[in-house]
Protein backbone atom coordinates (compact mmCIF):
# COMPACT_ATOMS: atom_id res chain seq x y z
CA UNK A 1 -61.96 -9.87 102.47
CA UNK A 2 -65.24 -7.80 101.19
CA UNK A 3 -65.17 -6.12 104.64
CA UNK A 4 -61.18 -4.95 104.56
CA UNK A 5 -61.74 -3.69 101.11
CA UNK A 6 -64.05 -1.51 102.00
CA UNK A 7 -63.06 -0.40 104.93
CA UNK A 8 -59.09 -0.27 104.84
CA UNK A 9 -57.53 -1.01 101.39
CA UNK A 10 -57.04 2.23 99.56
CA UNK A 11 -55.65 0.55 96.76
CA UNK A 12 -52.24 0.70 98.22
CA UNK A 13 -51.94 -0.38 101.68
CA UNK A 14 -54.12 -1.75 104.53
CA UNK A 15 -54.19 0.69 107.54
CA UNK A 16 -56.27 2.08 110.06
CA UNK A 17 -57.03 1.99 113.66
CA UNK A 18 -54.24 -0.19 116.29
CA UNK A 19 -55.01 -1.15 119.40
CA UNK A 20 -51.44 0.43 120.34
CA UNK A 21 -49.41 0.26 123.02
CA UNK A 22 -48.93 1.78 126.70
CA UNK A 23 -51.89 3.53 127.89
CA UNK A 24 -53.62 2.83 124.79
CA UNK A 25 -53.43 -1.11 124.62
CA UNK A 26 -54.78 -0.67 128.07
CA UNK A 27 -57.26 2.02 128.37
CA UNK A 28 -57.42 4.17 125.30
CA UNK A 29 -58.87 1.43 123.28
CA UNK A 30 -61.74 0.86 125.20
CA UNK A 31 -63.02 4.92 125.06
CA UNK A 32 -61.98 4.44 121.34
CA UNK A 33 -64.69 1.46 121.13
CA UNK A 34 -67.83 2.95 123.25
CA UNK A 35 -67.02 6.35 122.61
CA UNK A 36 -66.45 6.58 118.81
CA UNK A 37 -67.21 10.11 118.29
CA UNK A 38 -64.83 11.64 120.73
CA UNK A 39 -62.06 11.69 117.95
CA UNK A 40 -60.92 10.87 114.34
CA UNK A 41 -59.61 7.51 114.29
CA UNK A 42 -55.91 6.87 112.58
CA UNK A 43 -54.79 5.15 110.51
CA UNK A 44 -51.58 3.37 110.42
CA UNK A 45 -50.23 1.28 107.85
CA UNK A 46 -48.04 -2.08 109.29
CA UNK A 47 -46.18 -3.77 107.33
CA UNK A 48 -47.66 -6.85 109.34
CA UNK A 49 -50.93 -6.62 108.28
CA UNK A 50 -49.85 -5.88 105.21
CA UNK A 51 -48.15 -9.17 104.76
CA UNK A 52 -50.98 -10.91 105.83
CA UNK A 53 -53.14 -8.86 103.23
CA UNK A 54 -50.57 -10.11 100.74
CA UNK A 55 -50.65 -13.55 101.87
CA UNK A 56 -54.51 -13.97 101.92
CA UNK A 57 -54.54 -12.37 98.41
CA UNK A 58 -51.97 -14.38 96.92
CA UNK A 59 -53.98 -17.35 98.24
CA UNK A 60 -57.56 -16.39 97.12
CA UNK A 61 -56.11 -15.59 93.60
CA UNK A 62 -54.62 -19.46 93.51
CA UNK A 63 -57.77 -20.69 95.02
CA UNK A 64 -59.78 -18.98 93.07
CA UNK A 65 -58.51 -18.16 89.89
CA UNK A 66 -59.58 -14.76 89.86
CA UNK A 67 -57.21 -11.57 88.80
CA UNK A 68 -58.57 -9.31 91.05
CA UNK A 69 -57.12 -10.98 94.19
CA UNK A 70 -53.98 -10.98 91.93
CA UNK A 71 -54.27 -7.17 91.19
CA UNK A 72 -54.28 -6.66 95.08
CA UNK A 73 -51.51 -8.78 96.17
CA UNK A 74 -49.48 -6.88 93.31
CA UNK A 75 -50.12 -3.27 94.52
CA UNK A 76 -49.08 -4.11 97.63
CA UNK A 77 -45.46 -4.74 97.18
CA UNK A 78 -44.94 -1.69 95.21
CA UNK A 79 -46.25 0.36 98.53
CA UNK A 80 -44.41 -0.92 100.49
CA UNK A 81 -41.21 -0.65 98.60
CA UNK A 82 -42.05 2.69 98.45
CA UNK A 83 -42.04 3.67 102.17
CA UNK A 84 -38.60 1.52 102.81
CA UNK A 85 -35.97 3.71 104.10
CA UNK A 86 -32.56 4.49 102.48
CA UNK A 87 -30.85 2.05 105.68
CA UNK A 88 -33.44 -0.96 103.97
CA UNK A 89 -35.47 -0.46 107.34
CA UNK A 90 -39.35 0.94 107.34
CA UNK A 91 -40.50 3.25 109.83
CA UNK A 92 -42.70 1.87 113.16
CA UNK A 93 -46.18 3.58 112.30
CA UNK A 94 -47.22 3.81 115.97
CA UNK A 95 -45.64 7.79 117.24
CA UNK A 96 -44.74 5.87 120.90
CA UNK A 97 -42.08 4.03 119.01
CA UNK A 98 -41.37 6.15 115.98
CA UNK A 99 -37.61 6.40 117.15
CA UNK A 100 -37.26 2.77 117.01
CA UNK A 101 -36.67 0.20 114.39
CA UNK A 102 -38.65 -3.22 114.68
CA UNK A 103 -37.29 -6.66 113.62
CA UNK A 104 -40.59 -7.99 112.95
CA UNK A 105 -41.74 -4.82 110.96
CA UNK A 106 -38.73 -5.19 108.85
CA UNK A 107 -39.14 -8.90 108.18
CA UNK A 108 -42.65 -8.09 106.82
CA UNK A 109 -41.74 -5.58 104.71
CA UNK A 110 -39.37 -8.07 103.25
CA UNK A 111 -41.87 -10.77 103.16
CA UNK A 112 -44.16 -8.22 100.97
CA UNK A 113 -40.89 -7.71 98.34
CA UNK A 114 -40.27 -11.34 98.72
CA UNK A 115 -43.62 -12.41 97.43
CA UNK A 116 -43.98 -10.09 94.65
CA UNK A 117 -40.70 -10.86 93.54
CA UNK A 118 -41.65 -14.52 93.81
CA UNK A 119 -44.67 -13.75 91.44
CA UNK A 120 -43.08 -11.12 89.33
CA UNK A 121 -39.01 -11.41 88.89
CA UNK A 122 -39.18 -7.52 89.65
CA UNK A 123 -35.46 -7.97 90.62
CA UNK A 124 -35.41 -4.45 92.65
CA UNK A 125 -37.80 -5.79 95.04
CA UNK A 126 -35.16 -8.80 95.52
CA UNK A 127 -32.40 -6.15 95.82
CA UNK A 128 -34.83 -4.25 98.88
CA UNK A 129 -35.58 -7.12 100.56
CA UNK A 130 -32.15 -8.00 100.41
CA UNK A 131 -30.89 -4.01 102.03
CA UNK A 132 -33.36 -5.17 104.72
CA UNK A 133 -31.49 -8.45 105.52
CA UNK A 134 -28.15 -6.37 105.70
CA UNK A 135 -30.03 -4.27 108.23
CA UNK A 136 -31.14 -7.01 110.23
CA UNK A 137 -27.97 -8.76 110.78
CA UNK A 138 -25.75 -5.32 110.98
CA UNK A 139 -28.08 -3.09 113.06
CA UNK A 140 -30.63 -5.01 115.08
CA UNK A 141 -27.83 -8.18 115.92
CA UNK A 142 -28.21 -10.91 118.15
CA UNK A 143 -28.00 -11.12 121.97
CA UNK A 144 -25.99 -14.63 123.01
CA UNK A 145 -28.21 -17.08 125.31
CA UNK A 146 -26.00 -19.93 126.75
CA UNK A 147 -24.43 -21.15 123.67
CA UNK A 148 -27.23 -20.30 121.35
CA UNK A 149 -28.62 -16.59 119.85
CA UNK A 150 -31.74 -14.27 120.16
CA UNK A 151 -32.54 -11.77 117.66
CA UNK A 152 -33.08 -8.07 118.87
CA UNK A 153 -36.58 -6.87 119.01
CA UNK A 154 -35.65 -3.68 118.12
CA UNK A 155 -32.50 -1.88 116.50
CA UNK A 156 -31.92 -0.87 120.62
CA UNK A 157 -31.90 -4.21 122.73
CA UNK A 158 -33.71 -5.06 125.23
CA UNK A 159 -35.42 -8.71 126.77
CA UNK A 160 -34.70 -11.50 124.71
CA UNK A 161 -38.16 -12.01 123.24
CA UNK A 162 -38.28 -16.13 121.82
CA UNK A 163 -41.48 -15.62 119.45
CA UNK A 164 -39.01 -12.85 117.86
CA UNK A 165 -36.64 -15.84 117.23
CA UNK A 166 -39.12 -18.11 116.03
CA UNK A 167 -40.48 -15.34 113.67
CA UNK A 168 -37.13 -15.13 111.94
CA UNK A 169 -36.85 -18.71 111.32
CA UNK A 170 -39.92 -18.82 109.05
CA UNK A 171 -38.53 -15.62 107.31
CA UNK A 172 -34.82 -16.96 107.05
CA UNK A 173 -36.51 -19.78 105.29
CA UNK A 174 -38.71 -17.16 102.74
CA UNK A 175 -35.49 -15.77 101.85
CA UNK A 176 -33.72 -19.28 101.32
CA UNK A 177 -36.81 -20.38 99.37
CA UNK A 178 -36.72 -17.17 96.57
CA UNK A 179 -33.61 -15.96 96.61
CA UNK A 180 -31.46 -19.17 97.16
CA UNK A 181 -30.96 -20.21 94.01
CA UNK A 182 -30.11 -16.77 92.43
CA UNK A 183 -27.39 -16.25 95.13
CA UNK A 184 -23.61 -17.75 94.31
CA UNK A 185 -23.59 -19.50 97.70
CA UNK A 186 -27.12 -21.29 97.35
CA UNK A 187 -28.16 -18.96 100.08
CA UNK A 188 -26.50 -20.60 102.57
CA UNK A 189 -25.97 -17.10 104.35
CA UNK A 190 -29.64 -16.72 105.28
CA UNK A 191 -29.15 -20.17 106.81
CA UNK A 192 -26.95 -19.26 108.77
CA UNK A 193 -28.12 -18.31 111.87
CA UNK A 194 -30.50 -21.39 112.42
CA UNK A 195 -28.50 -23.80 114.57
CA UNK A 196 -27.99 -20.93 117.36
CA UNK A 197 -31.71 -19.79 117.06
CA UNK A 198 -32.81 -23.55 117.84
CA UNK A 199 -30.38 -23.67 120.76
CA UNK A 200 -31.94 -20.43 122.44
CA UNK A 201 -35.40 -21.73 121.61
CA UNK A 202 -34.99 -25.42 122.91
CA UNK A 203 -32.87 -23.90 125.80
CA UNK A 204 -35.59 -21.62 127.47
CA UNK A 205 -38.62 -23.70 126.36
CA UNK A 206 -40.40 -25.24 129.34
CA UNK A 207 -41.61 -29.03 130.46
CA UNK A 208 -44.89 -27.95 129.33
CA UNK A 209 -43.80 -26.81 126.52
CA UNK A 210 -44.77 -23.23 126.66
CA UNK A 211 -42.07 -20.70 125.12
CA UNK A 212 -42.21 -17.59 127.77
CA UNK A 213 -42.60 -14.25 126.44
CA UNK A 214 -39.52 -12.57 127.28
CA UNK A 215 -36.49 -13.69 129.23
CA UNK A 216 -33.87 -10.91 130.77
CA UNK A 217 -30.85 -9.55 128.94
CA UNK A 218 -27.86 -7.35 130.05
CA UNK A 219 -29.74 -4.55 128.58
CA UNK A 220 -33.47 -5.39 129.85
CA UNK A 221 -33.84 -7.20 133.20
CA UNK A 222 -37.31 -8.10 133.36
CA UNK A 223 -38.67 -11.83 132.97
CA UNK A 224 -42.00 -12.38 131.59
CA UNK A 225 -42.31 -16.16 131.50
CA UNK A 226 -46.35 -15.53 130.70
CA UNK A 227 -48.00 -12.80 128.49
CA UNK A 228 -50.69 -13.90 125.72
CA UNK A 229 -49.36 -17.19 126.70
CA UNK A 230 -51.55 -18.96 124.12
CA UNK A 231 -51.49 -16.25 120.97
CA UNK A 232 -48.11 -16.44 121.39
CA UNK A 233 -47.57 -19.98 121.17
CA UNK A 234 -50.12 -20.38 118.52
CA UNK A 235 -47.92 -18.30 116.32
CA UNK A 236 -44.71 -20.05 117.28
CA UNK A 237 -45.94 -23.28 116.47
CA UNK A 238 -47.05 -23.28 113.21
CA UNK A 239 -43.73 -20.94 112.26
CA UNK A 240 -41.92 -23.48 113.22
CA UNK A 241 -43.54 -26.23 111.27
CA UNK A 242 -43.71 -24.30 108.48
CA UNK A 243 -39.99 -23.86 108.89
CA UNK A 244 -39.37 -27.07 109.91
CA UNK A 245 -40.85 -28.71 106.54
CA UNK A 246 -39.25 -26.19 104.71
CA UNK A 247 -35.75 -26.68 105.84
CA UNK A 248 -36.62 -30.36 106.74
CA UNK A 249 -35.38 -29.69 110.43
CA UNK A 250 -36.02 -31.83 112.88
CA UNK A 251 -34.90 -29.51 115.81
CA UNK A 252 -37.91 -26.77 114.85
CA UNK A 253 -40.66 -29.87 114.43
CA UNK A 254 -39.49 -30.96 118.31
CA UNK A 255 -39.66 -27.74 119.80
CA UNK A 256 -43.47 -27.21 117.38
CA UNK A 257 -44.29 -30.99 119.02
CA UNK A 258 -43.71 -29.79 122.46
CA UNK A 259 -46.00 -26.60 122.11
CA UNK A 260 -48.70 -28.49 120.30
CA UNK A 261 -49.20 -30.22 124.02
CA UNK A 262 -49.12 -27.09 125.65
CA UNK A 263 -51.33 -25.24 123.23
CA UNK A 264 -54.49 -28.29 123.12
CA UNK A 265 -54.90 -27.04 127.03
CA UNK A 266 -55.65 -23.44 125.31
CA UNK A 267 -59.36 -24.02 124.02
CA UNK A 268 -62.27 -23.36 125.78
CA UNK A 269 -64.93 -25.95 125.65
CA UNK A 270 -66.68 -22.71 123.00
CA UNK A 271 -64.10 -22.91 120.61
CA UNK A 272 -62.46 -19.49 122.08
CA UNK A 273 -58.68 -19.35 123.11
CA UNK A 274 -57.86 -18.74 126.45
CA UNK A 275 -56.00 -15.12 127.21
CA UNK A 276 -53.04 -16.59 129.00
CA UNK A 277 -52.40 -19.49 131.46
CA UNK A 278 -53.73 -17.66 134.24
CA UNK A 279 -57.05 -15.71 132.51
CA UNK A 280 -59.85 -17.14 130.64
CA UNK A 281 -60.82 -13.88 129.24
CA UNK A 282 -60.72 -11.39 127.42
CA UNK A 283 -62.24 -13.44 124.06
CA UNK A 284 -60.09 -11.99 121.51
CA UNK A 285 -60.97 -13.21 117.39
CA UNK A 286 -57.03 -13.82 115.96
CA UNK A 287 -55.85 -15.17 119.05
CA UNK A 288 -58.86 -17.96 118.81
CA UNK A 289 -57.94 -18.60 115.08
CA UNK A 290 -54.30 -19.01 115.31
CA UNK A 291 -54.36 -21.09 118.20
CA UNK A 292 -56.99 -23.46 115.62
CA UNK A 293 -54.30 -22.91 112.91
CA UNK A 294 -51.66 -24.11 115.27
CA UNK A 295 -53.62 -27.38 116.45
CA UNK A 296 -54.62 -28.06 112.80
CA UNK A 297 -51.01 -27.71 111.91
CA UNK A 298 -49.81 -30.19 114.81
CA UNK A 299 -52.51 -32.59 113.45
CA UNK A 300 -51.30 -32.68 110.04
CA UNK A 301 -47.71 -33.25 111.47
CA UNK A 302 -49.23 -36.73 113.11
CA UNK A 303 -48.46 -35.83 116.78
CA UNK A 304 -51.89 -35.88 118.32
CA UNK A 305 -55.65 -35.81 117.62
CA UNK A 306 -56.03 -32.16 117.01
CA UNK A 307 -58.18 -31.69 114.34
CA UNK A 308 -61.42 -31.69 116.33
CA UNK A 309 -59.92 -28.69 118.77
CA UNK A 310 -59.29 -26.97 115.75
CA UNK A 311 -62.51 -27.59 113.77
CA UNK A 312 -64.33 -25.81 117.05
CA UNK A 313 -62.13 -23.04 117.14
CA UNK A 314 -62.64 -22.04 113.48
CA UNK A 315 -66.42 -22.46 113.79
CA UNK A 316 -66.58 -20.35 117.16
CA UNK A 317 -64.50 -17.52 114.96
CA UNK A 318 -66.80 -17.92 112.16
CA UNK A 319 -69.70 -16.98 114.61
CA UNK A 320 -68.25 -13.67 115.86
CA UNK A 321 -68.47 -12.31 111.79
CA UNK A 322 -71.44 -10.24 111.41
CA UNK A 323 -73.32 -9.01 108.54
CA UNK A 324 -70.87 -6.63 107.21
CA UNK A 325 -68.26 -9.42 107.23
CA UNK A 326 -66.38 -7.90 110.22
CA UNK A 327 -65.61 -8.91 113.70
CA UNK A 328 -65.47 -7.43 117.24
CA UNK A 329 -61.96 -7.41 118.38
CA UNK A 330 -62.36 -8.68 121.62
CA UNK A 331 -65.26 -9.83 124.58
CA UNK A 332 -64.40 -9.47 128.24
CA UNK A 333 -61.63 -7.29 129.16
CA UNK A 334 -61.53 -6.14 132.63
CA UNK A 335 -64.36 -8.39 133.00
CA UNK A 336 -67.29 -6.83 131.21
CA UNK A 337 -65.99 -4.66 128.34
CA UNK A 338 -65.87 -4.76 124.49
CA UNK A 339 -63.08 -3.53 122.18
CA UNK A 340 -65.20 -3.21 119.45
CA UNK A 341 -62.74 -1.19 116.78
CA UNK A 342 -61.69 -2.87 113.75
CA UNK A 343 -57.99 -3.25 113.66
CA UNK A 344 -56.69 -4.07 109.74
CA UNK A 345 -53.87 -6.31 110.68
CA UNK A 346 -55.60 -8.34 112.85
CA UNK A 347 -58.47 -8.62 110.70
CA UNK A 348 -56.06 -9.92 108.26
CA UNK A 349 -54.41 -12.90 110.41
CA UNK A 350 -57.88 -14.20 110.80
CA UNK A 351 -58.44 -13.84 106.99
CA UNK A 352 -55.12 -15.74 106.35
CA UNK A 353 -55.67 -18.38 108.87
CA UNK A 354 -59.40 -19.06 107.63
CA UNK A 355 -57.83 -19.41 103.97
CA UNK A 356 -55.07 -21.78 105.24
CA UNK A 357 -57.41 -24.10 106.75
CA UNK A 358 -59.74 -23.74 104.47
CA UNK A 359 -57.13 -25.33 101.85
CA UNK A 360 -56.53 -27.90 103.99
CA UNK A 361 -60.02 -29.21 104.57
C-alpha cells in the first residue's frame, strides 16, 4: 500500500505503466523493463485497478480503524465519476482500443460508485452506476450459447469470453446487494440474467473443470480453450463463490467446486502459479496470489484440503516484495527474461488478495 502511494496515487486515481496489448504485451514490455530510459513511461488510469485500490482501502480502513485508508477509498469514487461518459460508459485508457467500450471496464467503474455509495448514500453515484447498467444491457448485449447467454466483451462482439460471464455475476450481485432494496422491484432486474449466465458457464466448462478462455461466436471464430489457463480460473473461482454465497446459488458453488480441482494442479511445488496448462513459466506475482485466493476460498467452502496450497502460494508472493514494498511483475518469459515495470492494477489485485486472506487467517 506504502509503495502504490508513492508511486501511483495522485490523490485521485491509481495509474501508470500497462503491460498492454498486441506488440506491447509481447515485446514492448520487455525493452520497457531493461531499457527504462529509452522513453517516458504512461500512465493510464483503469478503472480495474482502481476498484481494487478501492477495495483494499475500504478493507484496511475496517481492519484497521484508521481514516486515512477511509480518505483514499473516498476520493476515488468521485474520480471516477468524473471521467464517466454522458452514454454511463468510461473510456478504455489503452490508445489500441480507445474506439472500443469494455464490459469489464464499465463494471469497475460501477463497482467504484457502488462502494462509495455503499459508504456514503451519495445518491448520484447510485444514479451513475445505475446509467452504466443501462449501458451494459442496451449496448454491449448478450450473445446466445445453446440455451444459455454470454455477455459481450466489448460494445462490438466478438468470442464469447466465459471469465467475462463469471465477472458479471459477482457484479450483478454488488448491484443486488446496494441498490436492491432502494429499487421498487427488490432489484430483481439485476438478477435477471443469472439463470442463462450459469447455463453458458456449466455448458462449456470441461471434465477437468477448467473454463476455456474464449469459445467462437458468429462474429469471432476463433477457439481458445487455453490462455492464462490458471489466472483465469483463479479469478473465476472465487467470483463465483463470492456470488454463490451471496445469492445462495448452488449452480455458481458447482461450477467454483469443479475449478477448485482443476486449479490445486496449478501450484508449483515454490508456491508460484503455473502460466497455463501447457507452460510452467513465466512466474508472474497476481497470477500466483489469486490462484492462493482461489484455493483458500475452495477450502473455506469445505470441498478439499486447500489451505496448505494456498498458505505456500501467499508466502512465495510475499518473498518477491522488496525493500521498497514493490514487486517484479514477472520471472521467465521467453525463457530467461524479466518484466520488471510496476503495473498499478496489478499491484493492486495482489494488495487486495493479501488483505482478503489476511482476514481470514
Amino acid at each position: 500500500h506504502g509503495y502504490l502511494s508513492r508511486q501511483h496515487w495522485d490523490g485521485q486515481t491509481l495509474g501508470g505503466q500497462d503491460q498492454g496489448v498486441k506488440w506491447h504485451i509481447r515485446i514492448g514490455r520487455c525493452v520497457d523493463s531493461y531499457c527504462p530510459w529509452w522513453r517516458k513511461p504512461d500512465r493510464y488510469v483503469f478503472q480495474q485497478g482502481q476498484g481494487y485500490w478501492v477495495l483494499a482501502n475500504w478493507l484496511l480502513a475496517d481492519l484497521t480503524g484508521n481514516a486515512r485508508y477511509e480518505e483514499v477509498a473516498l476520493a476515488a469514487p468521485q474520480a471516477t465519476a468524473a471521467l464517466q461518459l454522458d452514454d454511463g460508459s468510461w473510456p478504455y485508457p489503452l490508445p489500441e482500443r480507445k474506439h472500443l467500450k469494455a464490459t469489464i471496464e464499465g463494471n469497475w467503474g460501477a463497482l467504484v460508485l457502488l462502494r462509495g455509495y455503499e459508504r456514503t448514500g451519495n445518491p448520484r453515484w447510485a444514479e451513475q452506476a445505475l446509467r452504466w447498467h443501462r449501458f451494459l444491457m442496451e449496448r454491449i448485449g448478450f450473445l446466445d450459447h445453446h440455451g444459455g447467454r454470454a455477455i459481450n466483451y466489448f460494445d462490438q462482439p466478438r468470442g464469447k469470453v466465459p471469465n467475462n460471464s463469471v465477472s458479471l455475476l459477482w457484479f450483478l450481485g454488488e448491484y443486488h446487494r446496494v441498490l436492491g432494496s432502494i429499487r421498487s422491484d427488490g432489484g430483481s432486474e439485476f438478477l435477471e440474467p443469472v439463470a442463462d449466465l450459469l447455463t453458458f458457464l456449466e455448458s462449456v466448462q470441461a471434465p477437468s473443470g477448467e473454463l476455456p478462455y474464449e469459445l467462437p461466436s458468429p462474429h469471432d471464430q476463433h477457439f481458445r480453450p487455453h490462455y492464462l489457463c490458471y489466472q483465469y480460473n483463479a479469478f473465476a473461482c472465487m467470483r463465483l463463490i463470492w456470488f454463490g454465497e451471496y445469492a445462495k446459488e448452488r449452480r455458481a458453488l458447482k461450477v467454483a467446486e469443479r475449478a477448485a480441482g482443476f486449479l490445486a494442479g496449478g501450484m508449483l511445488e515454490s508456491g508460484a502459479s503455473k502460466a497455463d496448462c501447457f507452460r510452467v513459466k513465466p512466474e508472474v506475482v497476481y497470477y500466483a496470489d489469486a490462484l492462493a485466493l482461489a484455493l483458500y476460498e475452495a477450502h473455506r467452502q469445505g470441498w478439499g484440503n486447500y489451505a496448505d496450497l494456498a498458505r505456500r502460494g501467499f508466502a512465495w508472493v510475499l518473498r518477491q516484495q522488496g525493500q521498497d514494498g514493490g514487486m517484479v511483475f514477472s520471472r521467465g518469459d521467453y525463457g530467461c527474461l524479466t518484466d520488471r515495470n510496476s503495473y498499478p492494477r496489478y499491484l493492486a489485485m495482489t494488495l487486495y488478495h493479501l488483505l482478503l486472506w489476511a482476514r481470514h487467517e
